[in-house]
Every structure is written in C-alpha cells, then in structure tokens.
N, C-alpha and C. Protein backbone atom coordinates (compact mmCIF):
# COMPACT_ATOMS: atom_id res chain seq x y z
N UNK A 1 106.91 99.94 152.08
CA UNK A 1 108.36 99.77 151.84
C UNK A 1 108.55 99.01 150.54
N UNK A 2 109.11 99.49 149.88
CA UNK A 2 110.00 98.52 148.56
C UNK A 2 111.26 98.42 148.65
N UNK A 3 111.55 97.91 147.55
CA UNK A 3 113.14 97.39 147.14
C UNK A 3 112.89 97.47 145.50
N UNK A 4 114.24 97.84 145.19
CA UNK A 4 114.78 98.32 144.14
C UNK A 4 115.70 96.49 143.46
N UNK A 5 115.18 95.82 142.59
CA UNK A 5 115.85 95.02 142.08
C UNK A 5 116.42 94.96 140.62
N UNK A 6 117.82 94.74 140.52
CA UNK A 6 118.76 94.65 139.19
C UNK A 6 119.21 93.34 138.94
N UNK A 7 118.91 92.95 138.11
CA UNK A 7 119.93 92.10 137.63
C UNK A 7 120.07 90.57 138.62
N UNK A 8 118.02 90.67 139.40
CA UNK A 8 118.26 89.36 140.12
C UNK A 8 118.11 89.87 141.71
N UNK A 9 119.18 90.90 142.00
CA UNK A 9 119.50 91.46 143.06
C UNK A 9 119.03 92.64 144.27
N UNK A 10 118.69 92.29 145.25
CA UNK A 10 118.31 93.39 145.82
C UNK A 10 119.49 94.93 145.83
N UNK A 11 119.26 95.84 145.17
CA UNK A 11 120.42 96.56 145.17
C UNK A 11 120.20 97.91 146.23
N UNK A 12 118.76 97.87 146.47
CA UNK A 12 118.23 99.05 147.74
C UNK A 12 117.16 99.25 147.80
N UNK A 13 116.88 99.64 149.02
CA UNK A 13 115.57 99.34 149.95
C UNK A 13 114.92 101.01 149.96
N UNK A 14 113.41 101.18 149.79
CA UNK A 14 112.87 102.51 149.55
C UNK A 14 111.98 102.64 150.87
N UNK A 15 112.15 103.23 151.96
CA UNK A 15 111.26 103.07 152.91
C UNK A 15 109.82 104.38 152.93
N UNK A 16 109.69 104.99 151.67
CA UNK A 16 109.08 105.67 151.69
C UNK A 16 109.47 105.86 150.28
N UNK A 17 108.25 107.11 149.64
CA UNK A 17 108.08 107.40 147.79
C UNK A 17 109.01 108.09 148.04
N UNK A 18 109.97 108.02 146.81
CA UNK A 18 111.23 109.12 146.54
C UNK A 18 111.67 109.19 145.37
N UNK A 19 111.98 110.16 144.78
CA UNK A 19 112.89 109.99 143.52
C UNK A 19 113.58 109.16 143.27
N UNK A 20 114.02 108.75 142.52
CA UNK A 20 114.98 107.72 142.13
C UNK A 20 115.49 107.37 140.54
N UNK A 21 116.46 107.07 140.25
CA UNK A 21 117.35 106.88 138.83
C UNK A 21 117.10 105.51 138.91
N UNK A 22 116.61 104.59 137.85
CA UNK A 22 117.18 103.75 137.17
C UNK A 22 117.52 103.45 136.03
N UNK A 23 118.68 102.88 135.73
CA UNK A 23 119.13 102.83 134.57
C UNK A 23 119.57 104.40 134.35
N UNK A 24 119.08 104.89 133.31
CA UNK A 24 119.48 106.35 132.27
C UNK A 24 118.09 107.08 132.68
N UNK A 25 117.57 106.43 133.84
CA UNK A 25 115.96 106.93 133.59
C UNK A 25 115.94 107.38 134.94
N UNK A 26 115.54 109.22 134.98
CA UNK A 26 114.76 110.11 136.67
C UNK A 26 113.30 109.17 136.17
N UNK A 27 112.99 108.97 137.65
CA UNK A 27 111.55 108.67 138.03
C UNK A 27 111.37 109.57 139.03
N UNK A 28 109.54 110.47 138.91
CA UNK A 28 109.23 110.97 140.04
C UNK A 28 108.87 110.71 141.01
N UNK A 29 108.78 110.76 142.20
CA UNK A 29 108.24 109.63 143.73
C UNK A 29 107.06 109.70 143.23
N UNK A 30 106.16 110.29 142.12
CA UNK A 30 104.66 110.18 142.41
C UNK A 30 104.24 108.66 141.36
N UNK A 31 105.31 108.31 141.09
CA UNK A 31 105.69 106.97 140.27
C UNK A 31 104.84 106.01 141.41
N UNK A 32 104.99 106.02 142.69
CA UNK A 32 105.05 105.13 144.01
C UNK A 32 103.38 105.45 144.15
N UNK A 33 102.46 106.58 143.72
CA UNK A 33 101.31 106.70 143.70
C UNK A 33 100.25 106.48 142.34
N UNK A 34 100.67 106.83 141.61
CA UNK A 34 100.34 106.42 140.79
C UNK A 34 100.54 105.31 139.68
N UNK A 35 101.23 104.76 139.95
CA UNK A 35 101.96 103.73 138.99
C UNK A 35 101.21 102.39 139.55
N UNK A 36 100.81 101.19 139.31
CA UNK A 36 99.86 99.84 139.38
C UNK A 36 101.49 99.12 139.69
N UNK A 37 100.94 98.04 140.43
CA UNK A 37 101.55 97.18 141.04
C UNK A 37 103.02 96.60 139.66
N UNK A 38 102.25 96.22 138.50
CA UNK A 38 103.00 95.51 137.64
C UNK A 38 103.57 96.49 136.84
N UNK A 39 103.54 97.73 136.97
CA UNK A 39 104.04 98.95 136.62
C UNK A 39 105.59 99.32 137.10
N UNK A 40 105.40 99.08 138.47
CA UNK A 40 106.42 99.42 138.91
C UNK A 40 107.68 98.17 139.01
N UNK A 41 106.86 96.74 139.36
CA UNK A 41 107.45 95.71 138.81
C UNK A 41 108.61 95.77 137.61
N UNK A 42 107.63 96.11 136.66
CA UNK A 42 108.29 96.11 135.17
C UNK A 42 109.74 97.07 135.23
N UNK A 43 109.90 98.27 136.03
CA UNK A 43 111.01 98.79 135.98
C UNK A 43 111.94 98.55 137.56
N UNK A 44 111.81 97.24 137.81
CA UNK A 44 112.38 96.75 139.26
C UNK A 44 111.87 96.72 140.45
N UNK A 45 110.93 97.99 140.70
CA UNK A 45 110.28 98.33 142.49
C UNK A 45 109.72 96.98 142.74
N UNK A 46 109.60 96.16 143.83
CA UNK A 46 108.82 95.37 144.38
C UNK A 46 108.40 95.80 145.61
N UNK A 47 107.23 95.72 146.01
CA UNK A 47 106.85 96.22 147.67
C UNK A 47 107.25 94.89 148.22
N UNK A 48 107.98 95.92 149.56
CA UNK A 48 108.14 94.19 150.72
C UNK A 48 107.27 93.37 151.18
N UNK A 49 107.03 92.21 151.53
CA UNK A 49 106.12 91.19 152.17
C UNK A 49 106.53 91.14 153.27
N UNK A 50 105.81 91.07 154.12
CA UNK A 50 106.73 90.73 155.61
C UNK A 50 106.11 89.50 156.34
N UNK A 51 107.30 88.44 156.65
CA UNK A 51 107.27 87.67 157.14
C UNK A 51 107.35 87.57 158.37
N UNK A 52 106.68 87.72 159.38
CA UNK A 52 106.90 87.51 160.62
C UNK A 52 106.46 86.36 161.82
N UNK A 53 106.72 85.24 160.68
CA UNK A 53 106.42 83.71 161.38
C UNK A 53 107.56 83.73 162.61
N UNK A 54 108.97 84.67 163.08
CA UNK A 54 109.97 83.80 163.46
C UNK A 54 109.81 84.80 164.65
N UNK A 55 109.22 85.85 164.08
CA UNK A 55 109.19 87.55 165.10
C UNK A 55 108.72 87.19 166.61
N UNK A 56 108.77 87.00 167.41
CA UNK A 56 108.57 86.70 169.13
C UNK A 56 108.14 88.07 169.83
N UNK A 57 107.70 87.79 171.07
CA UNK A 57 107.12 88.99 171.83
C UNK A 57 108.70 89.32 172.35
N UNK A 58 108.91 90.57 172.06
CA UNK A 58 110.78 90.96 172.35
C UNK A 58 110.39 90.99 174.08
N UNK A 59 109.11 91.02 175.11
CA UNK A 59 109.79 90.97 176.62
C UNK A 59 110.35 89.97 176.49
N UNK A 60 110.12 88.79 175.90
CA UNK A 60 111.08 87.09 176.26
C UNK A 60 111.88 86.92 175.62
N UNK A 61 112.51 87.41 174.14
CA UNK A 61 112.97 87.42 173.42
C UNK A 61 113.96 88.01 172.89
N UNK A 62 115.17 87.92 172.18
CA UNK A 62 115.84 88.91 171.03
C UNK A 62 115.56 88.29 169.98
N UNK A 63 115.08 89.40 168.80
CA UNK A 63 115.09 89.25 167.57
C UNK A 63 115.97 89.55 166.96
N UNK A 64 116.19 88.69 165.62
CA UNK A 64 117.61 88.93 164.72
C UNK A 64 117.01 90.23 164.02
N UNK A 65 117.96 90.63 163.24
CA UNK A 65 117.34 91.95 162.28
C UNK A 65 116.74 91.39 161.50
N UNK A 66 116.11 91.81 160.68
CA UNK A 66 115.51 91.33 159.16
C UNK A 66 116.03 91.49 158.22
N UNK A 67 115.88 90.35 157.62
CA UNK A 67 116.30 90.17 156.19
C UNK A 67 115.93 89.81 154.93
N UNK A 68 116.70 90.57 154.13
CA UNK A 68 115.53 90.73 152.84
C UNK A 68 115.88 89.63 152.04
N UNK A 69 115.27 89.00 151.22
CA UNK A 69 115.35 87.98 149.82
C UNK A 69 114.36 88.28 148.69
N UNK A 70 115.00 88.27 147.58
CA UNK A 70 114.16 88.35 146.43
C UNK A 70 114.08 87.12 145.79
N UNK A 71 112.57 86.18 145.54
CA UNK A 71 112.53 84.97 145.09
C UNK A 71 111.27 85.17 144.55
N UNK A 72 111.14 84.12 143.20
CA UNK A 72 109.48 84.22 143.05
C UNK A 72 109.00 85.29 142.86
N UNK A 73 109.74 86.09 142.26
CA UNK A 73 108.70 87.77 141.60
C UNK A 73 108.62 88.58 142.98
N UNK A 74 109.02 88.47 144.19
CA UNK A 74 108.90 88.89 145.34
C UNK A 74 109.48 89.39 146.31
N UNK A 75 110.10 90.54 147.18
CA UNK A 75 110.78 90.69 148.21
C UNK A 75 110.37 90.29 149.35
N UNK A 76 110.61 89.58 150.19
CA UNK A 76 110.53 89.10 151.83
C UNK A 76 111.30 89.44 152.45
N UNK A 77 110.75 90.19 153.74
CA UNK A 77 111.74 90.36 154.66
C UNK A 77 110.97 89.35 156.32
N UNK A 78 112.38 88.84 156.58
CA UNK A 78 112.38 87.83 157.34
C UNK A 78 113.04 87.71 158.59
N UNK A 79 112.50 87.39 159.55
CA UNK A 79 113.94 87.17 160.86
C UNK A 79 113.85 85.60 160.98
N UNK A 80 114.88 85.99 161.76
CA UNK A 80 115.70 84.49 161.69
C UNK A 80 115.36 84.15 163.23
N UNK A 81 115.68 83.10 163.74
CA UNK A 81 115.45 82.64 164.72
C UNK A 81 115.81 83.56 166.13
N UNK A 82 114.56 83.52 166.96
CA UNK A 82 114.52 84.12 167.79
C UNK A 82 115.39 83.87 169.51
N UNK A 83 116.37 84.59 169.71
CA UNK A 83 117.40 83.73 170.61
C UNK A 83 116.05 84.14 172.25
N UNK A 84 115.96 83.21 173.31
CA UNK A 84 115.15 83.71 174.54
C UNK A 84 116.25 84.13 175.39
N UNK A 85 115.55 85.29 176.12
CA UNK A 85 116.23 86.23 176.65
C UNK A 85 116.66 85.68 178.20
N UNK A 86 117.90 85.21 178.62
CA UNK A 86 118.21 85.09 179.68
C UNK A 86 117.34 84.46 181.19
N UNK A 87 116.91 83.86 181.58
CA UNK A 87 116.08 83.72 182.46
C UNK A 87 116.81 83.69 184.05
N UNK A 88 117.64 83.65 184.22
CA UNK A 88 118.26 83.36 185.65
C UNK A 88 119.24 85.05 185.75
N UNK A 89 119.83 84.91 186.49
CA UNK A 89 121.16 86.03 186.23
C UNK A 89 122.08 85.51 185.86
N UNK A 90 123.03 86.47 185.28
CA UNK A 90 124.04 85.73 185.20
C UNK A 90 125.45 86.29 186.13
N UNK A 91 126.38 85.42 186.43
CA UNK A 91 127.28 86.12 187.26
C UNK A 91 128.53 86.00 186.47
N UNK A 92 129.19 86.98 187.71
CA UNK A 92 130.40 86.57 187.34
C UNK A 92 131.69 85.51 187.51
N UNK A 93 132.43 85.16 186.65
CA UNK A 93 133.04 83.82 186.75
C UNK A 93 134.91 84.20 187.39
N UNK A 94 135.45 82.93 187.41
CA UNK A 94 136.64 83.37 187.94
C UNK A 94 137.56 83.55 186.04
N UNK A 95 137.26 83.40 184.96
CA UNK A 95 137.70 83.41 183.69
C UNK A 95 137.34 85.20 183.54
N UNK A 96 136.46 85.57 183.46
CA UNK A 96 135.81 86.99 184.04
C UNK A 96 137.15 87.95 184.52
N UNK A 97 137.57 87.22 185.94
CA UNK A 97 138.34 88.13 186.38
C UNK A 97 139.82 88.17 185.63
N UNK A 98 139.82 86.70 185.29
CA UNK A 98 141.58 86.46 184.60
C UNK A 98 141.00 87.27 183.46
N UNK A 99 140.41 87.61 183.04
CA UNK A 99 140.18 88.48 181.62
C UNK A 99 140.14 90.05 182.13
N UNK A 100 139.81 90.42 183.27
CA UNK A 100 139.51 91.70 183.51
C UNK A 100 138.14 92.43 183.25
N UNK A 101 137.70 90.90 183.01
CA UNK A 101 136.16 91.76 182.60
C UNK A 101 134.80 92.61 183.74
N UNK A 102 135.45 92.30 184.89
CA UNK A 102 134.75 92.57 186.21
C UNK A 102 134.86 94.19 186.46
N UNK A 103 133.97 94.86 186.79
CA UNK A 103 134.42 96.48 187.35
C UNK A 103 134.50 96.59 188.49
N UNK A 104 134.91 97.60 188.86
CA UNK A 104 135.64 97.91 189.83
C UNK A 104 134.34 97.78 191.06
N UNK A 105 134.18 97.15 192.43
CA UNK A 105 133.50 97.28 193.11
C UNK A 105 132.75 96.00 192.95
N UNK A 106 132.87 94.95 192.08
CA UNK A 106 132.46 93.46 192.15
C UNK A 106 133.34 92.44 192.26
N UNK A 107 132.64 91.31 191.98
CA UNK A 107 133.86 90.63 192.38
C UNK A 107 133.46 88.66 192.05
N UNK A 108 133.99 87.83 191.30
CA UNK A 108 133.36 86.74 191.39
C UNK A 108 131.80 86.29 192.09
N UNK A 109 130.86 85.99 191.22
CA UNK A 109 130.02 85.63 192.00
C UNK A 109 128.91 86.51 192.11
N UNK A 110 129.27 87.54 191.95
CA UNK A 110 128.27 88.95 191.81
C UNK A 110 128.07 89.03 190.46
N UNK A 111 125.84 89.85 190.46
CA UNK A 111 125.41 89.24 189.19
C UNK A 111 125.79 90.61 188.10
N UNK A 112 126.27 89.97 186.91
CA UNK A 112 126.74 90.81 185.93
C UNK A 112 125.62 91.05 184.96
N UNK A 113 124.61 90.23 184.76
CA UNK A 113 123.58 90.66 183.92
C UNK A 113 122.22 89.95 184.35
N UNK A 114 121.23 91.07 185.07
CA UNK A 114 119.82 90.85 185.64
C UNK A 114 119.13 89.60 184.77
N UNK A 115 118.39 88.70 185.00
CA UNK A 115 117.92 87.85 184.25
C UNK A 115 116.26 88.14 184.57
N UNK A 116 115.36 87.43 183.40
CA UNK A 116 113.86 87.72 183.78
C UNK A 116 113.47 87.83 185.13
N UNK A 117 113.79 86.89 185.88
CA UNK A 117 113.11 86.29 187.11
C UNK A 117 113.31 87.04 188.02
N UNK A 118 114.49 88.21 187.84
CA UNK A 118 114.79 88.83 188.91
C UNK A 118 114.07 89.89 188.80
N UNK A 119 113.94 90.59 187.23
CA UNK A 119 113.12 91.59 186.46
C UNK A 119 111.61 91.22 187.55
N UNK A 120 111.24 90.59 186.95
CA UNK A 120 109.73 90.20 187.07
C UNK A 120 109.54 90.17 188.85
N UNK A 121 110.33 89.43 189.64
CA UNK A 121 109.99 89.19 190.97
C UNK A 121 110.41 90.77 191.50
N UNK A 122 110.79 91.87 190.86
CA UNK A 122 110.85 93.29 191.35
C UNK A 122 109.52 93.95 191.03
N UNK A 123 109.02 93.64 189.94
CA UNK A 123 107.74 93.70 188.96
C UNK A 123 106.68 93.78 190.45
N UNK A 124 106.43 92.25 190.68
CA UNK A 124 105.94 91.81 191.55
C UNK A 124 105.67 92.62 193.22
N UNK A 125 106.94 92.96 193.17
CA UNK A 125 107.26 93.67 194.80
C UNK A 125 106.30 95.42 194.49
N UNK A 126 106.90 95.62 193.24
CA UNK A 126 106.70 97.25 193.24
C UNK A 126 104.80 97.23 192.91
N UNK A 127 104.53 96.54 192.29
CA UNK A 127 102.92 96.18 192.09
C UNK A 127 102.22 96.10 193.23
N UNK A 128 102.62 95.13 194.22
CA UNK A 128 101.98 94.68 195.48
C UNK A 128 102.04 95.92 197.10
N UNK A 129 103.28 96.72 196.17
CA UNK A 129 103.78 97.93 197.51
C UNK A 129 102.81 98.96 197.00
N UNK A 130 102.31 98.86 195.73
CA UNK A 130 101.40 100.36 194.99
C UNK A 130 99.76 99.89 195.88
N UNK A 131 99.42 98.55 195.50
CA UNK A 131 98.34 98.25 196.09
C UNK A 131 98.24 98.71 197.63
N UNK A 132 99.25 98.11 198.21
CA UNK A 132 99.15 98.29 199.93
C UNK A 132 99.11 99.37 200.01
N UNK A 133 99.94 100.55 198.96
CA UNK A 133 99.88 102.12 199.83
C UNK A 133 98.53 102.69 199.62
N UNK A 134 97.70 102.10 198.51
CA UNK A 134 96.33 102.77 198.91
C UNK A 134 95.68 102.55 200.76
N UNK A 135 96.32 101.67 200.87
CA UNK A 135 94.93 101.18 202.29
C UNK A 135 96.13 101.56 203.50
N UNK A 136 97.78 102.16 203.33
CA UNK A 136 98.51 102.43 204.61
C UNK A 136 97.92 103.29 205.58
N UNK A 137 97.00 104.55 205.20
CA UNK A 137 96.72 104.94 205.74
C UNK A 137 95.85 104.83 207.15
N UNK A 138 95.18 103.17 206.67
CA UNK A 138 94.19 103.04 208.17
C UNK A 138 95.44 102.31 208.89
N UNK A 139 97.01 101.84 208.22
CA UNK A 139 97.64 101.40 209.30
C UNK A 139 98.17 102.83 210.04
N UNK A 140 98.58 103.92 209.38
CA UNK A 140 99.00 105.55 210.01
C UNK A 140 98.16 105.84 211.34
N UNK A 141 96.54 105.83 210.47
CA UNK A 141 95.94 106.14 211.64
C UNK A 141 95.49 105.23 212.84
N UNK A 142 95.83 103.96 212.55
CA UNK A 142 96.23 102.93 213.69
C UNK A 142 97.09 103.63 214.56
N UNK A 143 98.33 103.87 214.04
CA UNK A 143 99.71 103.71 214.99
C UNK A 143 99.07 105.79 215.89
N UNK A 144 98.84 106.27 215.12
CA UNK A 144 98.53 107.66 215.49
C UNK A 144 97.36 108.11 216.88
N UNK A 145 96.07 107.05 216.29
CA UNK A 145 95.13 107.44 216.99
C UNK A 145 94.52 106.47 217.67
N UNK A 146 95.14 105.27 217.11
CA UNK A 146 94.83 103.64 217.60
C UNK A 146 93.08 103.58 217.17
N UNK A 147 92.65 104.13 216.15
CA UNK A 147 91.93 103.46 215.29
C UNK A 147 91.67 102.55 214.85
N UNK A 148 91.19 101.30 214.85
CA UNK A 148 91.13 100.09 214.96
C UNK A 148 90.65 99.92 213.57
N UNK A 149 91.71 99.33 212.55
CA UNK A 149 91.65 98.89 211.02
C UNK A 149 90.50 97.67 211.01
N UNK A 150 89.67 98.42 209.94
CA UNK A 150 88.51 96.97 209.22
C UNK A 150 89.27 95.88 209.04
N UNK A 151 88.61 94.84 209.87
CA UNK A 151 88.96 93.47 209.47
C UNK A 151 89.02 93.06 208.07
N UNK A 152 87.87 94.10 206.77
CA UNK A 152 87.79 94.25 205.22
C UNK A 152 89.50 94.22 204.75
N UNK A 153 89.67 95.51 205.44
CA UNK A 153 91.25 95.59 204.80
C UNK A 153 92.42 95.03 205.73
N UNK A 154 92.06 94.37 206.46
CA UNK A 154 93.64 93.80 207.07
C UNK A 154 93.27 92.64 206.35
N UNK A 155 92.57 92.04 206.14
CA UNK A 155 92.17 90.66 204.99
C UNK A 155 92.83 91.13 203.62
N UNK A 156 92.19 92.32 203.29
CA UNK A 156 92.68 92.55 201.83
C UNK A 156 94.32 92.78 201.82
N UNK A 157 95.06 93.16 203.23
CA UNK A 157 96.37 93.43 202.81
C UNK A 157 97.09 92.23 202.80
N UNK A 158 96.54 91.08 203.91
CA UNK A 158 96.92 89.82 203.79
C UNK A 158 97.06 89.08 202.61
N UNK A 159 95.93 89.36 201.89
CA UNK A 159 95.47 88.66 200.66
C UNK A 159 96.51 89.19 199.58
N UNK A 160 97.09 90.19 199.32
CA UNK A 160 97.57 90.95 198.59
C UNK A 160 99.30 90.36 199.11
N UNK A 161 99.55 90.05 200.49
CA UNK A 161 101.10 89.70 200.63
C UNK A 161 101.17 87.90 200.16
N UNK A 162 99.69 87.64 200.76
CA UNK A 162 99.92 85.89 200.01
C UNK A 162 99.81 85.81 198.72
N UNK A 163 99.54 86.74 197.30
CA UNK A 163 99.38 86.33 196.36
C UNK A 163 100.65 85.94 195.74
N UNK A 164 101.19 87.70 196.44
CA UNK A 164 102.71 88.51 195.71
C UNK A 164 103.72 86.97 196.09
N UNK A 165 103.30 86.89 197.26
CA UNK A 165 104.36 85.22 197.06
C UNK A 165 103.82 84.11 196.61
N UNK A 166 103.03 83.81 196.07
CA UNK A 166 102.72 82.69 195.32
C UNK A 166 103.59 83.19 194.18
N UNK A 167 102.80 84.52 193.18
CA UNK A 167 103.44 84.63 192.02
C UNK A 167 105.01 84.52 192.27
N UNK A 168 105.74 85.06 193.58
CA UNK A 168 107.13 85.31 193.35
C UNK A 168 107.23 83.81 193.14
N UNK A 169 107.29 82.44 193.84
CA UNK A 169 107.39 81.34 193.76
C UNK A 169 107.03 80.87 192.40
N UNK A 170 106.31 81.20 191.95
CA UNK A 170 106.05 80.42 190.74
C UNK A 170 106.92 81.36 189.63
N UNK A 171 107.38 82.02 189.60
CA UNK A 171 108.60 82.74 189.03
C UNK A 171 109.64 82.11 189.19
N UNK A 172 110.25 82.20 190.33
CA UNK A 172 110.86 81.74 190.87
C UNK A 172 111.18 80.23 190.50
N UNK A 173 110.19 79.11 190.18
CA UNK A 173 110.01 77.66 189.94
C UNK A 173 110.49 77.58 188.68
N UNK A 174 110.51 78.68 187.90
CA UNK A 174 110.25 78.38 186.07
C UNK A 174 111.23 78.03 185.82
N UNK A 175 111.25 77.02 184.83
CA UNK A 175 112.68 76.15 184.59
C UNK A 175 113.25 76.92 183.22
N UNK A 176 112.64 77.74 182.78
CA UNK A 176 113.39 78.71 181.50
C UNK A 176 112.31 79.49 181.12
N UNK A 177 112.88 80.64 180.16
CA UNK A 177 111.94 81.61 179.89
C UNK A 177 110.79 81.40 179.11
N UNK A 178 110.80 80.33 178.22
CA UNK A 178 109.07 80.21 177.73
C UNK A 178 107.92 79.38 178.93
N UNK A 179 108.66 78.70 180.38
CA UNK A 179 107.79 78.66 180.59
C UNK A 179 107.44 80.06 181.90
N UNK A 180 108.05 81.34 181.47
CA UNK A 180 107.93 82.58 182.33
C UNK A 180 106.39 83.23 181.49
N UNK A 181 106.78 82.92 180.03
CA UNK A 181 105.80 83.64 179.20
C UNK A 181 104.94 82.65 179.39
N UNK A 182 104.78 81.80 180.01
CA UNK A 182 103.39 81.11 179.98
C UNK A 182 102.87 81.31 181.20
N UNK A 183 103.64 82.24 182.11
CA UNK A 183 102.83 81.96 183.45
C UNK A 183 101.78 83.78 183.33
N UNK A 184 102.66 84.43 181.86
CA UNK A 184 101.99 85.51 181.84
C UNK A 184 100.75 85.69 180.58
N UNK A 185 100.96 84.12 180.30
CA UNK A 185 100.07 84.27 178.99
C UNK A 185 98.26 83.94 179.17
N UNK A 186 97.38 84.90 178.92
CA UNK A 186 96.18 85.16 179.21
C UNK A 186 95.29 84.27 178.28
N UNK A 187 94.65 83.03 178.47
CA UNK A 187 94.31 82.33 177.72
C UNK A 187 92.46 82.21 178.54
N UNK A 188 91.44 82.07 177.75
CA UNK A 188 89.97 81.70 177.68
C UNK A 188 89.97 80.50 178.67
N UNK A 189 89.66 80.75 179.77
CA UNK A 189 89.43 79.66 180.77
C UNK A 189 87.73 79.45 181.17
N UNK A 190 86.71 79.79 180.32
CA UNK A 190 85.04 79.63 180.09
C UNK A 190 85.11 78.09 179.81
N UNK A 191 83.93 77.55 180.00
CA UNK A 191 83.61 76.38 179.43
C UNK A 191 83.22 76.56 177.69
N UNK A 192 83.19 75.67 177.62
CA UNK A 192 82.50 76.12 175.85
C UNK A 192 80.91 76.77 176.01
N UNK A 193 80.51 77.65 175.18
CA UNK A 193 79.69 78.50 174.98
C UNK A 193 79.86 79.28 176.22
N UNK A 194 80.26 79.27 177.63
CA UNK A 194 80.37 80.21 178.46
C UNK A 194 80.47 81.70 178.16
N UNK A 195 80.08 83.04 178.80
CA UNK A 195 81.09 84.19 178.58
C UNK A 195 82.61 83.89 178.62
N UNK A 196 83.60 84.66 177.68
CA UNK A 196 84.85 84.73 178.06
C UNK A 196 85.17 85.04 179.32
N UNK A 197 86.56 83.91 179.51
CA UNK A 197 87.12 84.76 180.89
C UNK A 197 88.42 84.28 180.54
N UNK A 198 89.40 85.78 180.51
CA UNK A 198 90.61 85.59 180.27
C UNK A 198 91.51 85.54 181.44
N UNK A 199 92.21 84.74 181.74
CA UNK A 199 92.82 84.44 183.02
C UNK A 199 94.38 84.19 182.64
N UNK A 200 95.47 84.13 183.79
CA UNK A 200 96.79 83.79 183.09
C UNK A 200 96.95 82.76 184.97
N UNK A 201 97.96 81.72 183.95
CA UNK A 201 98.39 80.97 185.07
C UNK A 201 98.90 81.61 186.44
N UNK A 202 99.47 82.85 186.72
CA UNK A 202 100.62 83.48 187.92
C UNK A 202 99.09 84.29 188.12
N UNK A 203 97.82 84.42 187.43
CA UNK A 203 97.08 85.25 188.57
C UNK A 203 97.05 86.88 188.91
N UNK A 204 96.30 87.43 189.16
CA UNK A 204 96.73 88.78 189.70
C UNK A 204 96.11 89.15 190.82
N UNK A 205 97.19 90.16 191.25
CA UNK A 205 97.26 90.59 192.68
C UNK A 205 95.79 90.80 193.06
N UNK A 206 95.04 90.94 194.08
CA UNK A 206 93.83 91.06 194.58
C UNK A 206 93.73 92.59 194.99
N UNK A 207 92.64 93.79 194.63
CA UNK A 207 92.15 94.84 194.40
C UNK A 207 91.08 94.92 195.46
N UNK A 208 90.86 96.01 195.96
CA UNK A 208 89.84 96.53 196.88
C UNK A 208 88.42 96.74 196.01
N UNK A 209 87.61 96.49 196.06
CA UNK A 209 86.17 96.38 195.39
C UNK A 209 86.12 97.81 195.58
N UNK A 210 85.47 98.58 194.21
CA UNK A 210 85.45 100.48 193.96
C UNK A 210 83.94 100.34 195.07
C-alpha cells in the first residue's frame, strides 16, 4: 500500500500498482515495480508503515479505523485506542422506553445487547453438549436394553459436566473483559528448561482417550 503526498499532505491512498497523474505527468503502474524506493519518493509515492502497537485481538475488542500521518519522510497508518467490548449484557432502561428505543415484545429490564459472558458461557454449553453426544449412545442403549454403561464413561461424562461449570463460574466471576481474555490466554506453564506446556487459566473440557 502507498500514499500519494503533495505539498506536505496525504492527498490519496494506492492500495495496489495503478496508473496515476501527477502533476502534468501519466505514470505507468509498472512505475510501482520497477522504480527503487527513493524513486518513487522523489515524485511523492511513500509505501505505508503499519503501526499496530494499539491493534487488540477484535474477540475482546473494537478497533478504531486507521489512520494515516505523514511525518519524517514517512506514511503511518495507525489505530487509536482500542475501546473493550462489553462484558456483562446490557439491558434495557426505563430512559429506553421514554425514548422509544425498546421493540416491540420487550420491555424494561430485558437484555438489549448480549455481552461476552453470556457469548462465552453458551460457547461453553454447546462445547460440553458436542462432547457428551459422542458417549449418549451407551446412555440410549441403557434406557433401551438396560445395558449397563462403563463406569470409564459415566466418570468421563461427570468429568465433562464438572469442568463446563467451573469454566461457566469463572466466566461468570470476571470482573471485566481483559480479565475474560486472560482466562483464555494460553501461556508456557513448564518449569524452566522443561518441554513446553501451553495451558490457559479456564482449562479445557476433558476428552475420551482415542
């Protein structure tokens, strides 16, 4: 990507080689291949730099758009501070209704915009219901033929409903959204020189050995 600078100014952005006029002067896009860095300089092009010190993982996050500056012989494009994305729900208020902002079929109090925790603790449910339906079947053929389920897997389904509520709880506990991204963040829990072992604080659900 470049930018086109006049007179100081970013005057337009090239997201790919293209023709282009400056001044009294056609340039061919093969200008963008063949032409040396201080080449293209000399008649305005600068390639963008990208700054992405402010850029966040967008599940926790909104990012601002980016924005360009020309300083120092250079274009940067930059975002601006990263707002965190909602963590609770949010509802609706009684200002809400004096405004009309409520639709039809809610009503004070009812949630108007899903927040992480609710995201994630569904996350949680639909993960832990995929696991169990591998092993429903020895409960089917329980109820069918009274087949008597491995103590292996009535442990493993147990194990699999106590995790799903730990994690929901500790979701559930988080006092705002960076500390949600920390309960999902996978960090080296080895001793020093150990093999790696990447682990995250919330854990994961427990799996039937192949």
């Amino acid at each position: 990507m470049w930018g086109l600078v006049e007179s100081g100014s970013i005057t337009k952005l090239i997201n790919k080689p293209k023709g282009l006029v400056i001044g009294d002067v056609r340039h061919s896009r093969k200008i963008f291949e063949l032409w040396s860095k201080s080449e293209l300089e000399a008649i305005g092009i600068y390639e963008v730099e990208f700054d992405n010190s402010n850029k966040k993982d967008e599940k926790w996050y909104n990012n601002t758009n980016q924005s360009f500056a020309f300083a120092g012989g250079k274009i940067t494009a930059s975002y601006g501070s990263a707002t965190a994305k909602a963590h609770a729900d949010t509802t609706y208020t009684n200002q809400d209704k004096t405004d009309g902002k409520i639709p039809d079929g809610k009503d004070v109090g009812d949630v108007a915009v899903v927040g992480l925790k609710t995201v994630l603790i569904r996350d949680v449910k639909k993960e832990a219901a995929n696991i169990l339906s591998e092993t429903d079947w020895y409960i089917v053929r329980k109820a069918d033929a009274s087949t008597a389920v491995p103590s292996s897997i009535t442990n493993h389904r147990a194990a699999v409903r106590t995790k799903a509520a730990e994690q929901e709880t500790a979701i559930t506990n988080a006092s705002d959204t960076p500390a949600l991204e920390t309960l999902y963040t996978y960090v080296n829990t080895a001793d020093e020189g150990d093999p790696v072992v990447m682990e995250r604080p919330l854990g994961v659900l427990p799996r039937l050995e192949s």
